[in-house]
Protein backbone atom coordinates (compact mmCIF):
# COMPACT_ATOMS: atom_id res chain seq x y z
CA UNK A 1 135.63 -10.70 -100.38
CA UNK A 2 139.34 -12.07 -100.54
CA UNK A 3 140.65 -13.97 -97.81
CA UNK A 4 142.65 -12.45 -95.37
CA UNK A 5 146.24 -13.85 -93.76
CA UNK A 6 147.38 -12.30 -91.43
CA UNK A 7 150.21 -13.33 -88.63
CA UNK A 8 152.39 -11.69 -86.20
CA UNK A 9 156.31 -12.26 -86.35
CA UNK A 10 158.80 -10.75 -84.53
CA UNK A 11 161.89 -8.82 -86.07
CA UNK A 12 165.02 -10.94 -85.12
CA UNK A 13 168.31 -8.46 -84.11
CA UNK A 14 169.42 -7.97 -87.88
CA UNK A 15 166.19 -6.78 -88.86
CA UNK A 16 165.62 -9.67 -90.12
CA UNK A 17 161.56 -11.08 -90.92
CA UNK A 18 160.74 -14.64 -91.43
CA UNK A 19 157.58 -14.49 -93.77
CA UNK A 20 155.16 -17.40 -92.61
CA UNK A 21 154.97 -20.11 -95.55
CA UNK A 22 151.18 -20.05 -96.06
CA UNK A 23 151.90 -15.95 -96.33
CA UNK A 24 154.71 -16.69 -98.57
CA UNK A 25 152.60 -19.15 -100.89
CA UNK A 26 149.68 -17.02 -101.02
CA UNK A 27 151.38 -14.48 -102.96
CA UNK A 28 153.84 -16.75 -105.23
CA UNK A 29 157.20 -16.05 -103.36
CA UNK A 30 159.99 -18.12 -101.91
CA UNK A 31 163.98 -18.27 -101.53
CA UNK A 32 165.15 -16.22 -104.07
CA UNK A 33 162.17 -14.13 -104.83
CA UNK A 34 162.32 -10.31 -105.65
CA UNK A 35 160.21 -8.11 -103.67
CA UNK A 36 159.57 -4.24 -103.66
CA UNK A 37 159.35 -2.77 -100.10
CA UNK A 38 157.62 0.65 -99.75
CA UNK A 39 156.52 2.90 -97.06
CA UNK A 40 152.85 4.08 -96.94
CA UNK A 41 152.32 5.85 -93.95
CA UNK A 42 153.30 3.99 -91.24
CA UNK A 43 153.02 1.20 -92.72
CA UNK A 44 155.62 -1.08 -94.48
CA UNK A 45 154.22 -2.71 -98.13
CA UNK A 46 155.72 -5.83 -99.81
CA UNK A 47 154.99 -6.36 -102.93
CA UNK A 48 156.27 -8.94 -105.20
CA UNK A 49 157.83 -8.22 -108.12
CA UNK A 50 157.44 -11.40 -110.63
CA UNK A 51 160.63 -13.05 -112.68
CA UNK A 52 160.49 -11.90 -116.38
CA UNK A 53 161.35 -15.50 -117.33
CA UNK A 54 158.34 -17.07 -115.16
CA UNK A 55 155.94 -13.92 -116.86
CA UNK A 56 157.56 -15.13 -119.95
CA UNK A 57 156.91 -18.86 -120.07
CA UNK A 58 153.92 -19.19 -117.90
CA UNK A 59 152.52 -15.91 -118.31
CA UNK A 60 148.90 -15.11 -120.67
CA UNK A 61 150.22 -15.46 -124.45
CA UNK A 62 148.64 -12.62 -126.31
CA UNK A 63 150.00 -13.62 -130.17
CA UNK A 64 150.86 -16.80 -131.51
CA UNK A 65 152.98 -17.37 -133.98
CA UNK A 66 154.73 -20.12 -136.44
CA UNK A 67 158.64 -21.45 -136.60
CA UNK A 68 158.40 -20.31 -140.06
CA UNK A 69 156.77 -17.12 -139.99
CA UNK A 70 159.04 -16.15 -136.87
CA UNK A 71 162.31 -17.19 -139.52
CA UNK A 72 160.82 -15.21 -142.15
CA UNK A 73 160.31 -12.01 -139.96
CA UNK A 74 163.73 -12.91 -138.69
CA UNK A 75 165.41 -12.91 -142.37
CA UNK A 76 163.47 -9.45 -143.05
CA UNK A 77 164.79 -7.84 -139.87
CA UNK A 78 168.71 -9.23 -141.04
CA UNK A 79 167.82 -8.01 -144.56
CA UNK A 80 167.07 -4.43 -143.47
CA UNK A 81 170.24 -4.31 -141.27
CA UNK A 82 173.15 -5.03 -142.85
């Protein structure tokens, strides 16, 4: 079974939470994350939503592919559109 973090914070005036870092590190987010907030109930889900760049670059690769096939699909996909 997963570990579970749990810790209790208080909402400052603003409505402002202060996620606790080890919270914040277990699930990959920091300054300038994106997150999704739902409602479930009475209950209030985060849920990060990940940077297509980071997906991008450190992501699972599921094709790989040459410099010189990716110029010659290039060239075909300039030849058909002009």
């Amino acid at each position: 079974m997963p570990e579970v973090l749990e810790a209790k914070v208080r909402i400052s005036k603003k409505n402002t939470l202060y996620i606790p870092k080890a919270i914040a590190e277990a699930v990959g987010i920091g300054e300038g994350s994106v997150v999704k907030l739902r409602v479930e109930g009475s209950k209030i889900v985060l849920e990060p939503i990940p940077d297509p760049f980071d997906v991008a670059l450190k992501g699972p690769k599921y094709a790989k592919t040459t410099f010189e096939e990716f110029e010659r699909e290039s060239e075909g996909i300039r030849g058909n559109a002009g």
